[in-house]
Protein backbone atom coordinates (compact mmCIF):
# COMPACT_ATOMS: atom_id res chain seq x y z
CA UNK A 1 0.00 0.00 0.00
CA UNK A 2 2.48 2.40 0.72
CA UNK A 3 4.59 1.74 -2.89
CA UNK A 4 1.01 2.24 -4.30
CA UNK A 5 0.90 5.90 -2.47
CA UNK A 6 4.14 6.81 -3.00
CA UNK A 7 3.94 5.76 -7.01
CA UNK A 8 0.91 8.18 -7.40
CA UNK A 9 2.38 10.92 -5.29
CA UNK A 10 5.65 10.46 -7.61
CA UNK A 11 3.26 10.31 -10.64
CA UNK A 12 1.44 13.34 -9.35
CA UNK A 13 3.92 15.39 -8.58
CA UNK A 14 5.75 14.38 -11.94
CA UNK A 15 2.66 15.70 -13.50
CA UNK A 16 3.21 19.08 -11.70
CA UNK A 17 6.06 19.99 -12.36
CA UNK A 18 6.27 19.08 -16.01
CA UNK A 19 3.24 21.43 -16.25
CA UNK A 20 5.09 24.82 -15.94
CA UNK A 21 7.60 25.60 -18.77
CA UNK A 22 10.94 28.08 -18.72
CA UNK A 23 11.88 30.16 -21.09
CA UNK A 24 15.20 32.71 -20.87
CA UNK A 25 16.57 35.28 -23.16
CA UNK A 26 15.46 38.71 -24.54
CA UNK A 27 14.55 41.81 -22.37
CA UNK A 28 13.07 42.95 -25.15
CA UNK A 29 9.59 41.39 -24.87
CA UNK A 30 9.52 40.59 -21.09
CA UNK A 31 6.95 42.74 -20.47
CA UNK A 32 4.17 41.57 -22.94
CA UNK A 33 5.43 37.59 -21.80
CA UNK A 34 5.16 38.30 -18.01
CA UNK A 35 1.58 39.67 -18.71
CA UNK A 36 0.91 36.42 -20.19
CA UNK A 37 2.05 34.59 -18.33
CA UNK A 38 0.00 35.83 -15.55
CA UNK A 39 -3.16 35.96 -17.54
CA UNK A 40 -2.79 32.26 -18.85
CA UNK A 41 -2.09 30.74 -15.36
CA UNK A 42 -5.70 32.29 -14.29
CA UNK A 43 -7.00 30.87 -17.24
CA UNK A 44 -5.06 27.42 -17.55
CA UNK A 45 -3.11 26.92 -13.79
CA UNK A 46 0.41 26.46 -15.88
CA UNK A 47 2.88 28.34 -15.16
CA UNK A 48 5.86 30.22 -17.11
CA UNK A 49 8.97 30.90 -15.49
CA UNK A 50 10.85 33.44 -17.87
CA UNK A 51 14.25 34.69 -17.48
CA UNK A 52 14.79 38.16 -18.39
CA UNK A 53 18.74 37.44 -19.31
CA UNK A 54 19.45 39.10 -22.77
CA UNK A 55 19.07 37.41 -25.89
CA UNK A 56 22.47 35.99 -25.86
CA UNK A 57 21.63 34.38 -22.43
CA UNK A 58 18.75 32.91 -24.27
CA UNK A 59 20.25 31.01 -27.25
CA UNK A 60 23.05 29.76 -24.63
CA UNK A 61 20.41 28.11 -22.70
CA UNK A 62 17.78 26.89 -24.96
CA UNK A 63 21.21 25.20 -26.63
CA UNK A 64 22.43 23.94 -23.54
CA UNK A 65 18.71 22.48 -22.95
CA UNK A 66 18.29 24.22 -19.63
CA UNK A 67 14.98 25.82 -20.71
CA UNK A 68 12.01 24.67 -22.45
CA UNK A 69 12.44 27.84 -25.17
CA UNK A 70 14.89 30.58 -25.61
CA UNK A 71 14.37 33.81 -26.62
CA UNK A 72 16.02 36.15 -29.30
CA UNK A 73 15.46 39.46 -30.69
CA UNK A 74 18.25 38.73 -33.29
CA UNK A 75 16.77 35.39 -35.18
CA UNK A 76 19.42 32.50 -36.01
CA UNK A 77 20.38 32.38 -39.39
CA UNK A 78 19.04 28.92 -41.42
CA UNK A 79 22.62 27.54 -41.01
CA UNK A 80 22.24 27.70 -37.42
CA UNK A 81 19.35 26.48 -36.62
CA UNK A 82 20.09 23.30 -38.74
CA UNK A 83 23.61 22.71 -37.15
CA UNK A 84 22.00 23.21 -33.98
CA UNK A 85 18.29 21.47 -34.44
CA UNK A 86 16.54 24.16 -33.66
CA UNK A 87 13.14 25.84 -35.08
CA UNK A 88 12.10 29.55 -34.58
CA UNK A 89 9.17 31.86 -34.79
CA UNK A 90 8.18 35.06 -34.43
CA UNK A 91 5.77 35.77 -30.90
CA UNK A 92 5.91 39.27 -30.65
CA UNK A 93 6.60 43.33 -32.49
CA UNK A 94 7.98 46.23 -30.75
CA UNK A 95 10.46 48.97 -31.35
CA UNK A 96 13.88 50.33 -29.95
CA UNK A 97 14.11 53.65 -28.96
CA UNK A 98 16.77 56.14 -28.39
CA UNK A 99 16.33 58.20 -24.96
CA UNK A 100 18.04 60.62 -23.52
CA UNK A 101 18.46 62.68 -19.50
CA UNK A 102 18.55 66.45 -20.53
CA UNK A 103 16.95 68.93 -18.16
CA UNK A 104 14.16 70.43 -20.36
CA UNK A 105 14.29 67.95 -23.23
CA UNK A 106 10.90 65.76 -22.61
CA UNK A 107 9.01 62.98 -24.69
CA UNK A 108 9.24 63.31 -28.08
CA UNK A 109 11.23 66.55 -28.29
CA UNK A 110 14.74 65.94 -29.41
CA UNK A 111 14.93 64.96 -33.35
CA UNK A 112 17.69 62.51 -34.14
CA UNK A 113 18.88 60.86 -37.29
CA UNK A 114 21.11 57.99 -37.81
CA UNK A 115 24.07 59.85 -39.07
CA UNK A 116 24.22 61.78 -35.67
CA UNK A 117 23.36 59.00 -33.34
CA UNK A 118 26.27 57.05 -35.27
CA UNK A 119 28.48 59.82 -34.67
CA UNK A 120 27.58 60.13 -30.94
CA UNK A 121 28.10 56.48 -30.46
CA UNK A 122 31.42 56.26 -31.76
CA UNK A 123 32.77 59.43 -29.89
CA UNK A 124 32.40 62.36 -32.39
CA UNK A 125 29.88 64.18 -31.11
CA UNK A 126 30.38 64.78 -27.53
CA UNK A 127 28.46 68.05 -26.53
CA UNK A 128 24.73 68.35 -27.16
CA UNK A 129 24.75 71.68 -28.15
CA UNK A 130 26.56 70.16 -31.05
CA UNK A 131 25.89 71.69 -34.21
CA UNK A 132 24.88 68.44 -36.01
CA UNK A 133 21.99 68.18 -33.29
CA UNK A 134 21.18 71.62 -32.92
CA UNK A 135 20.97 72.36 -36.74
CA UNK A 136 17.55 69.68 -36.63
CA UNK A 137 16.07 71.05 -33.47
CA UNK A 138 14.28 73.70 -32.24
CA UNK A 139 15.07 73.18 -28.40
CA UNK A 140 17.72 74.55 -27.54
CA UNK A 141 20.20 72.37 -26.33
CA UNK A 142 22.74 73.20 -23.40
CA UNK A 143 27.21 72.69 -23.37
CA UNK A 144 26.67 69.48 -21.81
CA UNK A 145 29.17 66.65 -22.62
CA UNK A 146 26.77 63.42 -23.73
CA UNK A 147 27.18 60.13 -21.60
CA UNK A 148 27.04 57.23 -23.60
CA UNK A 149 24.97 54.15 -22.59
CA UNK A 150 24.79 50.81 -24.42
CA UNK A 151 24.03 47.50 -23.44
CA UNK A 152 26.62 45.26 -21.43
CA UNK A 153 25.45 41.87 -22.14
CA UNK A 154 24.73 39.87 -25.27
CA UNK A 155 21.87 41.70 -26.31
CA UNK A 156 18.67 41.68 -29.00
CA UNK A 157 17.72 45.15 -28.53
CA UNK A 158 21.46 45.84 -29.72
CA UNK A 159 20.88 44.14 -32.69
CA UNK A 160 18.23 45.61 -33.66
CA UNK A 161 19.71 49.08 -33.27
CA UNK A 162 23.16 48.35 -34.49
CA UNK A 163 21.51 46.20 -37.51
CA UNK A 164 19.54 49.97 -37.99
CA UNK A 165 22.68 52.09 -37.66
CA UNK A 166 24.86 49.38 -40.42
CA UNK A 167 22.29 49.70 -43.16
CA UNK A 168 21.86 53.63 -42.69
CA UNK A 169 25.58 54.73 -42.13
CA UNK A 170 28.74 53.03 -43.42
CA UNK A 171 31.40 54.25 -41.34
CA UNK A 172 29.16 52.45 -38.75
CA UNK A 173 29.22 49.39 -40.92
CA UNK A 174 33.13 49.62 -41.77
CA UNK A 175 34.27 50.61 -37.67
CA UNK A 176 30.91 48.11 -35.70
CA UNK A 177 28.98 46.77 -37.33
CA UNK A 178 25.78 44.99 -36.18
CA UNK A 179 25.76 42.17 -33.38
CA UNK A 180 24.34 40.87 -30.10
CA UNK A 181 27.66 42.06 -28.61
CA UNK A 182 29.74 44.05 -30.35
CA UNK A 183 33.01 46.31 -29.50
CA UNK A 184 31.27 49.52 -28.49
CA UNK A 185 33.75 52.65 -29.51
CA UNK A 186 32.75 54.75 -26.40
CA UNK A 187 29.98 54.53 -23.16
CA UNK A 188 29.26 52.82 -20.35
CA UNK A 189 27.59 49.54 -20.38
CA UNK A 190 23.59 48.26 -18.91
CA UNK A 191 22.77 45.04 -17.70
CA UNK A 192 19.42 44.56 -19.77
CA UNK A 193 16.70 47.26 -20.61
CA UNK A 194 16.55 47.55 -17.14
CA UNK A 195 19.86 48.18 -16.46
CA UNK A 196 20.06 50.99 -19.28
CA UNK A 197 16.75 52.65 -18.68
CA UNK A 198 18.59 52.41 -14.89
CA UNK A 199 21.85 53.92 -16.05
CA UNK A 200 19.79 56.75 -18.33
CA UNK A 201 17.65 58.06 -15.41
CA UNK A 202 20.55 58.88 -13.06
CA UNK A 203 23.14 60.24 -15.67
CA UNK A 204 22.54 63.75 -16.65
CA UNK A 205 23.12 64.26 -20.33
CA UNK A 206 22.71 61.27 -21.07
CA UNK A 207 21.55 59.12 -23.98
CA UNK A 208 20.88 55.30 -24.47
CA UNK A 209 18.72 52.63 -26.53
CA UNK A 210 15.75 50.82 -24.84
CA UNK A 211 12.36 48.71 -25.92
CA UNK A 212 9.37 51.22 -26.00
CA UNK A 213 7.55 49.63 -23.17
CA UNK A 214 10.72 50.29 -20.65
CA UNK A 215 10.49 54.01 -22.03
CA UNK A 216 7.32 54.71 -21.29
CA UNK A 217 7.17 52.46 -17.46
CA UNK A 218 9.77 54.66 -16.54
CA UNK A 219 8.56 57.72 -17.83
CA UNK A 220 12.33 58.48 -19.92
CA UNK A 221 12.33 61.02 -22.48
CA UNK A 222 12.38 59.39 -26.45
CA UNK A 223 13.78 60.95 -28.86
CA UNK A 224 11.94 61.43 -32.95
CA UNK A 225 13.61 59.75 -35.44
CA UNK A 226 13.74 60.22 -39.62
CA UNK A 227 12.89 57.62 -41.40
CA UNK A 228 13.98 55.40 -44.72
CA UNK A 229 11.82 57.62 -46.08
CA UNK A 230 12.97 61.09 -44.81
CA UNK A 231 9.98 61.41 -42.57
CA UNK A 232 9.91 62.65 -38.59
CA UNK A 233 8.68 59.64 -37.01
CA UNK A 234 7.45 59.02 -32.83
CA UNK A 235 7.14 55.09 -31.60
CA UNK A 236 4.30 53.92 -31.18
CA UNK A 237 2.31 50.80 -31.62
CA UNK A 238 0.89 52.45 -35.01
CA UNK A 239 4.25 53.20 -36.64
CA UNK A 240 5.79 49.66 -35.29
CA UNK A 241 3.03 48.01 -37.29
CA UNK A 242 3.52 50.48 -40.21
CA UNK A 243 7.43 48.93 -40.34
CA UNK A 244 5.99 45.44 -39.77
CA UNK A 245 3.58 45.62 -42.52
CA UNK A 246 6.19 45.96 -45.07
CA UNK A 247 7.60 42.96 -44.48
CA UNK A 248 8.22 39.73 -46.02
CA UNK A 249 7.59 36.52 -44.30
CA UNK A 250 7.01 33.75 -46.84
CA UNK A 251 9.64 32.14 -48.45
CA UNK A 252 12.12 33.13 -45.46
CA UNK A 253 14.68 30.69 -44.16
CA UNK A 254 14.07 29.78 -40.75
CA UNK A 255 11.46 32.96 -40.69
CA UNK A 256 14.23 35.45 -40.47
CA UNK A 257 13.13 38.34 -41.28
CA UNK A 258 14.64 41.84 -39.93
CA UNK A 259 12.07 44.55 -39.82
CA UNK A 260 14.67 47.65 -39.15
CA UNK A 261 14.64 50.61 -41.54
CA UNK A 262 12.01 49.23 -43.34
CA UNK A 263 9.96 51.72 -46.42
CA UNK A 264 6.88 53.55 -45.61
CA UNK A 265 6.55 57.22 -44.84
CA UNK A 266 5.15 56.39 -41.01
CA UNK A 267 7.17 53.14 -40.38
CA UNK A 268 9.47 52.91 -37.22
CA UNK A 269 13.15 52.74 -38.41
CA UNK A 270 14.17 50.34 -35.41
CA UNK A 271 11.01 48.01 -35.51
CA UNK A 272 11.67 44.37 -34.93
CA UNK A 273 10.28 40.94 -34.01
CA UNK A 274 11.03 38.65 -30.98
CA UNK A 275 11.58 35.58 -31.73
CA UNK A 276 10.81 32.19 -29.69
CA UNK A 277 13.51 29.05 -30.38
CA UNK A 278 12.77 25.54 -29.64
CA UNK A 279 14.45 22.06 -30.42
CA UNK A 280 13.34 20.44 -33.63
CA UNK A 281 13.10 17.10 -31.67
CA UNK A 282 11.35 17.45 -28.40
CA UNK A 283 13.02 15.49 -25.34
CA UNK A 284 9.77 15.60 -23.25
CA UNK A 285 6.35 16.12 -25.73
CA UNK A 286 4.59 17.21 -23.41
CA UNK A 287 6.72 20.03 -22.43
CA UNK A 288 6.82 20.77 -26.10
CA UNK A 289 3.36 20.64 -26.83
CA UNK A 290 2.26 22.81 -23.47
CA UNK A 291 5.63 25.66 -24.86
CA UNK A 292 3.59 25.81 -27.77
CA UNK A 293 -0.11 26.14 -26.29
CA UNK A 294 0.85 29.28 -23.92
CA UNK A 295 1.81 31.08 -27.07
CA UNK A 296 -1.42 29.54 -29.25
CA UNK A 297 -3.11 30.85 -26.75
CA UNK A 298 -1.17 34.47 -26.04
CA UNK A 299 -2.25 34.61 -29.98
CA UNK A 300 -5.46 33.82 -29.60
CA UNK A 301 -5.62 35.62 -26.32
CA UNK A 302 -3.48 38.36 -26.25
CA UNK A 303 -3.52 40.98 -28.25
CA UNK A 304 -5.24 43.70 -26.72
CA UNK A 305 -2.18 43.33 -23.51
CA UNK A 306 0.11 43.41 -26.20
CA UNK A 307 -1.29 46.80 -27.64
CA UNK A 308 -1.88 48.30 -23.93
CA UNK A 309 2.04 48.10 -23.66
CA UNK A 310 2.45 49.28 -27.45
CA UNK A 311 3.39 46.24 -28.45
CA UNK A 312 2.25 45.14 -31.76
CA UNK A 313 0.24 41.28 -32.23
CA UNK A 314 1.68 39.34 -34.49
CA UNK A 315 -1.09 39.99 -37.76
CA UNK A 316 -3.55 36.69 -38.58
CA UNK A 317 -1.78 35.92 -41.65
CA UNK A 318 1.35 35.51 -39.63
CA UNK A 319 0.33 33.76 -36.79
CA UNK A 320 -1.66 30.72 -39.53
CA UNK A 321 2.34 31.23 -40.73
CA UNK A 322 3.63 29.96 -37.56
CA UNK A 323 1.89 27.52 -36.59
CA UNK A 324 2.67 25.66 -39.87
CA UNK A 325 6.33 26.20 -38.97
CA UNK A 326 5.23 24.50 -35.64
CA UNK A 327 4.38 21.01 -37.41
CA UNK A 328 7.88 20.36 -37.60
CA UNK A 329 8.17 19.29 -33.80
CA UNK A 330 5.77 16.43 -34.68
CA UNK A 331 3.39 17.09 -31.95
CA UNK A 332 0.21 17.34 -33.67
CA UNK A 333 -2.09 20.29 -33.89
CA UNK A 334 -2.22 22.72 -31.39
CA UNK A 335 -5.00 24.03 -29.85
């Protein structure tokens, strides 16, 4: 009798645990996934235990096969995903934005292009009364010497706005380039969104990159920014989805598909997806299978908390797009 008990209670709490999945990687989209989270484990009782490491920190785990999923805001090249067995998919849209600590400067009154943001970043422009800032702006701008902030860890949100600053300015392209983690020519470094938005709020003068959400939580000045198309453009969810609706998803290898400086006269210049990465083969099917059900039903589910935190949902046509990718874990339909 008491092997009987104690197989059920090991069965049981088997059952338990397997319930909950893990996830680690991007900062990018951890505040749309911890709203989920919390709103699917009312509906459903499963939790999701996301780590908010960076997207580096994300494909490291999901590789190492710590986690259930990682999380990317840079997407794995075809190659990569083959060498490594790995699938990925789009869950989520947002934008970066630049921000910046200057007494008198607020929300969406500092115009910036990529030319002078470039410059800034790799130590050429060091006072913000600069005349390559104050030549687009009508604030004016005070003899303060700019603080640099960047990300210190491996890092999505990097990408994306190195990835922006490479196809808009080539002495950025020939001296950086675009990575996860990359050599930065000046600044001090951020340990996630966080971290930055951290660094940006205590440094006067200062200027930094951050996911649109973090901006606006923590009340940080954004700056405008001109677009492919030479237009004055604020973040928002509208001009994310302008940049998102541009772009190309069939036919993609591995569905990687970059959605900075994209066309359109109200389109975000650093737009991009977050992307989810799972093993081809699942270990456990279960786990597999309940990965992909908290995102079914974040889809189904969760659009209007993506667009309260100016997020954009993925559109319909995408989402029937993914979950055709998904039939190559062999788990069956999800629903």
């Amino acid at each position: 009798m008491n092997k009987l008990i104690a197989s059920i209670l090991f069965f049981v709490m088997g059952a338990a645990s397997a319930a909950d999945i893990t996830g680690a990687g991007a900062t990018f989209p951890y505040p749309i996934y911890s709203k989920w989270a919390e709103a699917y484990k009312a509906a459903t009782g499963i939790g999701l235990n996301y780590q908010s490491i960076g997207s580096g920190g994300g494909i490291k785990q999901i590789k190492a096969k710590t986690v259930d999923f990682g999380a990317s805001d840079m997407p794995l090249k075809l190659e990569e995903l083959e060498k490594e067995g790995l699938v990925q998919f789009p869950a989520i849209i947002g934008g970066v934005v630049p921000v910046v600590n200057i007494d008198g400067v607020g929300v969406g009154q500092l115009k910036l292009t990529s030319e002078v943001i470039a410059a800034i970043y790799l130590g050429k422009v060091t006072k913000w009364n600069d005349p390559a800032i104050q030549s687009i702006n009508d604030v004016k701008l005070p003899d303060l010497t700019i603080t640099v902030v960047h990300r210190a860890d491996g890092s999505g949100t990097s990408f994306l706005f190195t990835d922006w600053l490479s196809k808009t300015n080539p002495e950025w392209k020939e001296k950086v380039g675009a990575g996860t983690a990359i050599k930065w020519p000046t600044g001090i470094g951020g340990k996630g969104n966080e971290g930055v938005a951290a660094v940006v709020q205590r440094a006067k003068g200062s200027i930094g990159y951050i996911e649109y959400a973090y901006a606006k939580k923590n009340k940080i000045a954004h700056t405008l920014l001109k677009n492919k198309d030479g237009k004055w453009v604020a973040p928002d969810d509208e001009t994310f989805k302008a940049a998102a609706d541009g772009a190309e998803w069939t036919g993609t290898n591995g569905m990687n598909t970059i959605l900075t400086d994209q066309k359109g006269a109200k389109s975000w210049p650093i737009t991009g997806a977050s992307f989810i990465i799972m093993h081809r083969q699942q270990a456990d099917s279960l786990t597999g299978r309940a990965v992909l059900k908290f995102f079914n039903w974040s889809f189904n589910n969760g659009s209007q908390m993506a667009t309260d935190l100016d997020y954009v949902p993925l559109p319909k046509s995408l989402q029937d797009k993914v979950r055709v990718e998904w039939t190559k874990f062999g788990l069956g339909e999800i629903k």
